[in-house]
Every structure is written in C-alpha cells, then in structure tokens.
PDB file of N, CA and C in Angstrom:
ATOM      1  N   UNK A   1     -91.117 293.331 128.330  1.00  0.00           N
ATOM      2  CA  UNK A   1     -91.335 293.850 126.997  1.00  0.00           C
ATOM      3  C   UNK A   1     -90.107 293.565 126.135  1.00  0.00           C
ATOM      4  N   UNK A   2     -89.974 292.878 125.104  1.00  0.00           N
ATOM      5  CA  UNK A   2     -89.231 292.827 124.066  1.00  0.00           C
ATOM      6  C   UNK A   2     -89.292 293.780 123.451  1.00  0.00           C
ATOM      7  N   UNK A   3     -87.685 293.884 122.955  1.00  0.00           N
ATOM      8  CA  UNK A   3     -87.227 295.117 121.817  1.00  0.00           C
ATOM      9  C   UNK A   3     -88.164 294.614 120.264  1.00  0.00           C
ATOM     10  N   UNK A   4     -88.078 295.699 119.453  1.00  0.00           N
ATOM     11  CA  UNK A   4     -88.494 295.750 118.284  1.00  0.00           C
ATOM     12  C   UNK A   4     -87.786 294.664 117.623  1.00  0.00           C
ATOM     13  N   UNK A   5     -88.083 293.927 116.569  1.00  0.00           N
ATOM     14  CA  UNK A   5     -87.074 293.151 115.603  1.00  0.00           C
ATOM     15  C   UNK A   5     -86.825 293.875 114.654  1.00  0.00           C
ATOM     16  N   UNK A   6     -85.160 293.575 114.487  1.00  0.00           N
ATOM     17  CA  UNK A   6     -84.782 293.989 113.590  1.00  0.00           C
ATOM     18  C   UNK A   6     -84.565 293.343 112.393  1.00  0.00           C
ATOM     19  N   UNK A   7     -84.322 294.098 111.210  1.00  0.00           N
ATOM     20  CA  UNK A   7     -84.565 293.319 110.065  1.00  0.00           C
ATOM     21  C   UNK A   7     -83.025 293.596 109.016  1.00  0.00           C
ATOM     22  N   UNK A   8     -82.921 292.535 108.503  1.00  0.00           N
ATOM     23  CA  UNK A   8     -81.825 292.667 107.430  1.00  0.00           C
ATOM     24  C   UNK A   8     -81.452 291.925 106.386  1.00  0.00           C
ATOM     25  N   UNK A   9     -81.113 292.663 105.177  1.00  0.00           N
ATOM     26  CA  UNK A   9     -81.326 292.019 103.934  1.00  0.00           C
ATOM     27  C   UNK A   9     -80.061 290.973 103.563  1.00  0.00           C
ATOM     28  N   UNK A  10     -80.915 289.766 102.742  1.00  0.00           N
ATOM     29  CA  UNK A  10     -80.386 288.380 102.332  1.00  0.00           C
ATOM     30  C   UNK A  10     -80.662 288.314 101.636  1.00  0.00           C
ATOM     31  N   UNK A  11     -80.025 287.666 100.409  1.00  0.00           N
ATOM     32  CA  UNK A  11     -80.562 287.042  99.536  1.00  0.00           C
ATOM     33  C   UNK A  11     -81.897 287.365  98.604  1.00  0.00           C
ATOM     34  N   UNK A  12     -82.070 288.506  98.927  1.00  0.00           N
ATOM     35  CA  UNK A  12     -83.381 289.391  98.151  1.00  0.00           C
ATOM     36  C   UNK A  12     -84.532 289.544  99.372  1.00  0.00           C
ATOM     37  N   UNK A  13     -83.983 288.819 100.325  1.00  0.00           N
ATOM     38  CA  UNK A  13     -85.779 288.955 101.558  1.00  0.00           C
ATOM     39  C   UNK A  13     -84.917 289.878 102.193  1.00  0.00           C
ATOM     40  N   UNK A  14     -86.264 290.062 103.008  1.00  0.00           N
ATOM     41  CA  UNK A  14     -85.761 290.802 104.603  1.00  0.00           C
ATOM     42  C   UNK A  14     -85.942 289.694 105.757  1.00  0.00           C
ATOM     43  N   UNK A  15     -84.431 289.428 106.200  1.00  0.00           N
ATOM     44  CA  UNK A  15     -84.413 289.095 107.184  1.00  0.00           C
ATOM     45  C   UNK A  15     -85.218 289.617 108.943  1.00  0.00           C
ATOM     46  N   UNK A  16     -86.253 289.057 109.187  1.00  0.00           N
ATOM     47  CA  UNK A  16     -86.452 289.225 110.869  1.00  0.00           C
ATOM     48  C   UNK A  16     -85.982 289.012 112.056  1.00  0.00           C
ATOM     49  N   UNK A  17     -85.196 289.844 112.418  1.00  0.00           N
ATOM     50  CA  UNK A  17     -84.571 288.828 113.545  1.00  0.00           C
ATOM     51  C   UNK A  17     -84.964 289.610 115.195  1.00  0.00           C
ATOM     52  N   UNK A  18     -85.268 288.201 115.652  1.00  0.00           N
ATOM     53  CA  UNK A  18     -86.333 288.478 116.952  1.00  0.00           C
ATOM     54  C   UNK A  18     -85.441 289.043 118.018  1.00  0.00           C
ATOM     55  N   UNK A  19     -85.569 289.266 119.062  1.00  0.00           N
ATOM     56  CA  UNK A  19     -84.318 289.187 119.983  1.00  0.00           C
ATOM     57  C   UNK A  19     -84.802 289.754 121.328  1.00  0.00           C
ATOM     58  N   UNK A  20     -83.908 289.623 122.335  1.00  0.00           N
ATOM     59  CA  UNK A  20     -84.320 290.312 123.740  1.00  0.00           C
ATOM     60  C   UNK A  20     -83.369 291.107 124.387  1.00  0.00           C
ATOM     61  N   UNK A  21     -82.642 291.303 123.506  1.00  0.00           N
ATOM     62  CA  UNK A  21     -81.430 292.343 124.112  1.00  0.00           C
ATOM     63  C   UNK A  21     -81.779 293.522 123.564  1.00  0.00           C
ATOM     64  N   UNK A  22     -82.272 294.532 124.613  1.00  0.00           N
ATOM     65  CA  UNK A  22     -82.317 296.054 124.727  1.00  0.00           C
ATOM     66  C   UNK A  22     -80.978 296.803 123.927  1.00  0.00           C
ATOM     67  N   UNK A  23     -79.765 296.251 123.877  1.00  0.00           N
ATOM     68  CA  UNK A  23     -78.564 296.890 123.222  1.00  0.00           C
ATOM     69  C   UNK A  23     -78.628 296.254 122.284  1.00  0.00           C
ATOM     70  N   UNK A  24     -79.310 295.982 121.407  1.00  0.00           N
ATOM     71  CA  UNK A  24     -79.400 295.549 120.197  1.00  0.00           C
ATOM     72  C   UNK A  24     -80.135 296.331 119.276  1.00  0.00           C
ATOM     73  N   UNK A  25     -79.399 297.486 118.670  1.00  0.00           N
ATOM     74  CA  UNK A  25     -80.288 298.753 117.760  1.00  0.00           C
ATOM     75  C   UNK A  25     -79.987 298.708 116.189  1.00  0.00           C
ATOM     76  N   UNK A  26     -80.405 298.845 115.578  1.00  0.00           N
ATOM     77  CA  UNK A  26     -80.121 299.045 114.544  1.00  0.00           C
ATOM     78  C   UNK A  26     -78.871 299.694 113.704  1.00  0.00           C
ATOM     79  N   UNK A  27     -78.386 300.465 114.938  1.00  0.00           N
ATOM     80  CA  UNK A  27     -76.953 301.384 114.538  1.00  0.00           C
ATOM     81  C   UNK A  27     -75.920 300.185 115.556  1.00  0.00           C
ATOM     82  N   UNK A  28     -75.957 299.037 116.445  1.00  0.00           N
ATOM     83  CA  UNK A  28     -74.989 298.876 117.121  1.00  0.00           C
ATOM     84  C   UNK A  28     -74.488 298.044 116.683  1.00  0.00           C
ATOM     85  N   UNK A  29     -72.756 297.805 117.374  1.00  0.00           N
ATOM     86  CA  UNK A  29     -71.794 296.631 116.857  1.00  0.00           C
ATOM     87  C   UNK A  29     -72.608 295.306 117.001  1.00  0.00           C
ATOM     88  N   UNK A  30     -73.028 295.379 117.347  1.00  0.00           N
ATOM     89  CA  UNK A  30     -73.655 293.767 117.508  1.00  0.00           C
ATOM     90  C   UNK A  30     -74.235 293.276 116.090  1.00  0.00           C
ATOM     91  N   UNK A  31     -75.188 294.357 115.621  1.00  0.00           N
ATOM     92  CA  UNK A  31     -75.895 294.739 114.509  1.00  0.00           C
ATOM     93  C   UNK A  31     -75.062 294.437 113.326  1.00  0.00           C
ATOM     94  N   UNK A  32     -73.804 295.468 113.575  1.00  0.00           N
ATOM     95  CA  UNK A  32     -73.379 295.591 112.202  1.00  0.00           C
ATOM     96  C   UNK A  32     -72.677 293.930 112.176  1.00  0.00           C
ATOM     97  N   UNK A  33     -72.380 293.276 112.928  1.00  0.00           N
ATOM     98  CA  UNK A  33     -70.993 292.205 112.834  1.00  0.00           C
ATOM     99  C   UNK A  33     -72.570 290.973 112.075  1.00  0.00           C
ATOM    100  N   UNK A  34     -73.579 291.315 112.494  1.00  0.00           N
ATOM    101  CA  UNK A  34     -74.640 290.423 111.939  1.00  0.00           C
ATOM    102  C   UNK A  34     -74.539 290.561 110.572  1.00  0.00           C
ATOM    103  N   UNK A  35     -74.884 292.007 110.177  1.00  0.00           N
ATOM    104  CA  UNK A  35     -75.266 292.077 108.700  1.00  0.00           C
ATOM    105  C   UNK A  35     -73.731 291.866 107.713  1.00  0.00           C
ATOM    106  N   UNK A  36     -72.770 292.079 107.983  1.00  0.00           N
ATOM    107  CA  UNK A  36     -71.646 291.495 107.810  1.00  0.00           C
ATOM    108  C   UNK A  36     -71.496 289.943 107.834  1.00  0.00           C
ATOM    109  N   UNK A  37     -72.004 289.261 108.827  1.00  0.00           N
ATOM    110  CA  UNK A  37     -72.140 287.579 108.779  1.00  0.00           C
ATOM    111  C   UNK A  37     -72.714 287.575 107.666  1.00  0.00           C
ATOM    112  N   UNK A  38     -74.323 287.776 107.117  1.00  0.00           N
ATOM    113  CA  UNK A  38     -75.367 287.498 106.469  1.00  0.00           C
ATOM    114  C   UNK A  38     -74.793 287.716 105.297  1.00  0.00           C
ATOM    115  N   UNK A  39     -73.825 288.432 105.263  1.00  0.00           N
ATOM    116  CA  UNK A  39     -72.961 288.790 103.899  1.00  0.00           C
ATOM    117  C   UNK A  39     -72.838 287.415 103.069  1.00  0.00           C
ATOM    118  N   UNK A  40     -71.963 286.536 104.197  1.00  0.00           N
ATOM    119  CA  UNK A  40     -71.034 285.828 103.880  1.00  0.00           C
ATOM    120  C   UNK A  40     -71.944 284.100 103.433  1.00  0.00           C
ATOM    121  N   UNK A  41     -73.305 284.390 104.172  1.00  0.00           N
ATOM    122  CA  UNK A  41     -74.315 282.773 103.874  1.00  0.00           C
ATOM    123  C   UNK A  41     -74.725 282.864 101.829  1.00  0.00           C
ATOM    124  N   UNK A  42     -74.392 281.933 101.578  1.00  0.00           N
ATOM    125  CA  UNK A  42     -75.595 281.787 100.129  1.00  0.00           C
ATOM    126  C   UNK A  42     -76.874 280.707 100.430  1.00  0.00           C
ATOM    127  N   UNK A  43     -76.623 279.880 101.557  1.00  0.00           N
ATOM    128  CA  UNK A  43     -77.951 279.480 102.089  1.00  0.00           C
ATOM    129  C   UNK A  43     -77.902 279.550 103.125  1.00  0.00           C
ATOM    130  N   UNK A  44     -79.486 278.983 103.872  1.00  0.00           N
ATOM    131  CA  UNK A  44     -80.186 279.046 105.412  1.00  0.00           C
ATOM    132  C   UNK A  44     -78.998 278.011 105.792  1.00  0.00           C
ATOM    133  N   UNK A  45     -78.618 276.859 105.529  1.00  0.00           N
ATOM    134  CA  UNK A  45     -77.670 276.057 106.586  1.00  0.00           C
ATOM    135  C   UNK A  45     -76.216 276.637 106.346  1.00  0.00           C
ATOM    136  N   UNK A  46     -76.117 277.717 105.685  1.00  0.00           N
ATOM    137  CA  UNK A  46     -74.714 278.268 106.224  1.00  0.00           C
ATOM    138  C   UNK A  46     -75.004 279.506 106.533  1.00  0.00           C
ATOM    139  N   UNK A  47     -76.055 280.377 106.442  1.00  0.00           N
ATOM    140  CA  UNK A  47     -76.900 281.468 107.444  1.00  0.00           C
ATOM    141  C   UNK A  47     -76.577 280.869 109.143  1.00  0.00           C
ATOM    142  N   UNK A  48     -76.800 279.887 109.133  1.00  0.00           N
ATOM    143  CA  UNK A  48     -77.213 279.600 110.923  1.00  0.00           C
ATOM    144  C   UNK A  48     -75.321 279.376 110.869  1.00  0.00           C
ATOM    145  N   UNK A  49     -74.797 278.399 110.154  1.00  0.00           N
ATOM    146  CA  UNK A  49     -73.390 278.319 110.953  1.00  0.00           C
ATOM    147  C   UNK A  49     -73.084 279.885 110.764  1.00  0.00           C
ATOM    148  N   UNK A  50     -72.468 280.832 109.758  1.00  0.00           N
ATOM    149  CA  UNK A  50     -71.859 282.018 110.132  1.00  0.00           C
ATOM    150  C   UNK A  50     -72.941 282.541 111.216  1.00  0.00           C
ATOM    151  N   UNK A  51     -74.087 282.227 111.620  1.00  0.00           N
ATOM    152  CA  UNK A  51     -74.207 283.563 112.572  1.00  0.00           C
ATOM    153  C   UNK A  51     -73.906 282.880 113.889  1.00  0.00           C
ATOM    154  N   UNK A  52     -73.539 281.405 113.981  1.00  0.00           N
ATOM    155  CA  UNK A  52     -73.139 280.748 114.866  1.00  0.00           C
ATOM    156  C   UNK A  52     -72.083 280.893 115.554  1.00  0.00           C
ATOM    157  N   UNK A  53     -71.126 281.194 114.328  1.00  0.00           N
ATOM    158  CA  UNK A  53     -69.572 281.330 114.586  1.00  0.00           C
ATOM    159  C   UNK A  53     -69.549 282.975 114.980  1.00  0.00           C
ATOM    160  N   UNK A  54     -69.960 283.883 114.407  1.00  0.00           N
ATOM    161  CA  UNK A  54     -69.996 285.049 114.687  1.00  0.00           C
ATOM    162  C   UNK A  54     -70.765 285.510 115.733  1.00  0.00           C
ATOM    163  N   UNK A  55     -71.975 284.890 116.123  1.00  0.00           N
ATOM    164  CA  UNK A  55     -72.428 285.535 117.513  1.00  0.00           C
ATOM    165  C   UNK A  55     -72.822 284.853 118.297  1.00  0.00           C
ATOM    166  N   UNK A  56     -72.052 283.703 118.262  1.00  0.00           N
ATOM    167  CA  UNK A  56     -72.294 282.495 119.366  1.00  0.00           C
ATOM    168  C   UNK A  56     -71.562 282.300 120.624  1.00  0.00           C
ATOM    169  N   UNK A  57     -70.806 283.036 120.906  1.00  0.00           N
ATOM    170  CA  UNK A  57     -70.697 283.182 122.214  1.00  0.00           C
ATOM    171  C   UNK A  57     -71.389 284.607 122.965  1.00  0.00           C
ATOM    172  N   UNK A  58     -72.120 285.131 122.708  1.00  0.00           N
ATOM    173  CA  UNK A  58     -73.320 285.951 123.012  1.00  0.00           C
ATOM    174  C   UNK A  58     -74.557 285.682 123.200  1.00  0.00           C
ATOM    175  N   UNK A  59     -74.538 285.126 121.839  1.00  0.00           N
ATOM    176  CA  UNK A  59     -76.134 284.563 121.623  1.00  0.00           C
ATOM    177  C   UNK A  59     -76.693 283.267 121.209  1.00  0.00           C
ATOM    178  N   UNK A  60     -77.650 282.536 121.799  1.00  0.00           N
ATOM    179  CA  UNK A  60     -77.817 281.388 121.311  1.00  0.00           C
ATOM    180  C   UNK A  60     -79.097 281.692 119.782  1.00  0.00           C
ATOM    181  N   UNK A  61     -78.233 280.867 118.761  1.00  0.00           N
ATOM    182  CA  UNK A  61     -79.213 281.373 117.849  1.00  0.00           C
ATOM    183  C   UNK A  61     -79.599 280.236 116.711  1.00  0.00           C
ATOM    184  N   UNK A  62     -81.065 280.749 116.578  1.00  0.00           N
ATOM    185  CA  UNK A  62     -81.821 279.525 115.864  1.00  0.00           C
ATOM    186  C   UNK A  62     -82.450 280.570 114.521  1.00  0.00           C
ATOM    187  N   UNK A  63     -82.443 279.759 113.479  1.00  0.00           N
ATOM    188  CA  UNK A  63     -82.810 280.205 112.142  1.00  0.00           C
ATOM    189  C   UNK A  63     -83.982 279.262 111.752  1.00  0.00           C
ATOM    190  N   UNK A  64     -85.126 279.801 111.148  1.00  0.00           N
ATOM    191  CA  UNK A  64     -85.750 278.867 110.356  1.00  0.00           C
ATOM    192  C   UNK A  64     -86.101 278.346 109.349  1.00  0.00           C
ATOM    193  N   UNK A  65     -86.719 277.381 109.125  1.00  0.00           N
ATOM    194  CA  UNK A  65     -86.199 276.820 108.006  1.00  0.00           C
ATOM    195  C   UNK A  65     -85.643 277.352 106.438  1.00  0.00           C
ATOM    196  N   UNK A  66     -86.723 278.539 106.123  1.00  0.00           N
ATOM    197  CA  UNK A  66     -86.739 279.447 105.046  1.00  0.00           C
ATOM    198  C   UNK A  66     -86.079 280.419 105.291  1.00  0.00           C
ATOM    199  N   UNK A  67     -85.216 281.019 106.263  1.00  0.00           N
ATOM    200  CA  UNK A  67     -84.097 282.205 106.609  1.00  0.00           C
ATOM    201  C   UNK A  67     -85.011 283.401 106.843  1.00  0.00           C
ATOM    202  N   UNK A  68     -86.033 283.194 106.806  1.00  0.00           N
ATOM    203  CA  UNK A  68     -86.880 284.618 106.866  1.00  0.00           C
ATOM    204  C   UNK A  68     -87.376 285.191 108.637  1.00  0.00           C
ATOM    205  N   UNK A  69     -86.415 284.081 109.195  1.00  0.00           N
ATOM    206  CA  UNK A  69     -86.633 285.231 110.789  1.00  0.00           C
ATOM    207  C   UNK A  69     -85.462 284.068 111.742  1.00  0.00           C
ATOM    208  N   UNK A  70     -84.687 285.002 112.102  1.00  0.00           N
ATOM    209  CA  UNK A  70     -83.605 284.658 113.327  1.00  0.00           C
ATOM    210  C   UNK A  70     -84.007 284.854 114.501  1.00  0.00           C
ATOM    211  N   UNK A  71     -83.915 283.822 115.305  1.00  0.00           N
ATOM    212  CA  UNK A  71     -84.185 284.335 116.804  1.00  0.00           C
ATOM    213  C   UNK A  71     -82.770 284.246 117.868  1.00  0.00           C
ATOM    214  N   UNK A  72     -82.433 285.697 118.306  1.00  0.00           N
ATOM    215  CA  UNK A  72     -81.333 285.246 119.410  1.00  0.00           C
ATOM    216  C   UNK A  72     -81.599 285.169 120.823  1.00  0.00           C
ATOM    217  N   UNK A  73     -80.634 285.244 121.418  1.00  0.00           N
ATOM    218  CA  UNK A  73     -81.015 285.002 123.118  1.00  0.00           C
ATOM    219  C   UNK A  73     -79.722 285.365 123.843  1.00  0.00           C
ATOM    220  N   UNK A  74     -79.803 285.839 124.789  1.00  0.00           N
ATOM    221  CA  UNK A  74     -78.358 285.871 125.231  1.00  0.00           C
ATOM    222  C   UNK A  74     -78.147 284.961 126.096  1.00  0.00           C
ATOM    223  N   UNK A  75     -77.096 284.633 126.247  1.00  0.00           N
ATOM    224  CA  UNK A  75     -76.216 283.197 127.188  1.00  0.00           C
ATOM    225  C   UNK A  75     -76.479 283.592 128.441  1.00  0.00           C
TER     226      UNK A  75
END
C-alpha cells in the first residue's frame, strides 16, 4: 500500500507528489526541505534540478512535463 500524495504549492498549481516512503507526512523534514526547494524553481526544468540537488541522495526523482505531479522513490 502506498502512502497518500502529498501536495504542494507552485507557481499557482498544486503540486502532486507521489511517493512510497511511509515517513513522508505532511508535517516532516523531508516535506518541509521540498516545499522550500519548490520555492526556489520558476520553471519545471529547474523544478526537477532543485529537487534533484535537494533530495537526490534520498530520492530518485522524476517530474513531469507540466510540474503538476512529482514522483519520488527511495535509493
């Protein structure tokens, strides 16, 4: 069973982001260091590098094309 996705705001959408890590809540560090990345993109190809650089040695992570859903994975 996969966790719920969580969601977080960009650029006026809500971000989806898929995931399979059980410690991944809405209140946790993992969480917050994301929505802090998402801060920092003004587009989808610098969305995927900051969340690359920021949670890429955790998670392998793919964005699509329109930024409207992240999927991570853990290593």
């Amino acid at each position: 069973m996969t966790p719920d996705p969580l969601f977080v705001d960009w650029q006026g959408i809500q971000v989806r982001v898929h995931h399979e890590d059980p410690r991944l809540t809405p209140y946790s560090p993992g969480v917050s260091r994301l929505r802090s990345a998402v801060e920092l993109a003004s587009d989808v190809e610098g969305l995927r590098l900051v969340l690359e650089s920021v949670l890429g040695d955790r998670y392998r992570v793919r964005v699509r094309d329109d930024g409207a859903v992240v999927e991570l994975w853990r290593r």
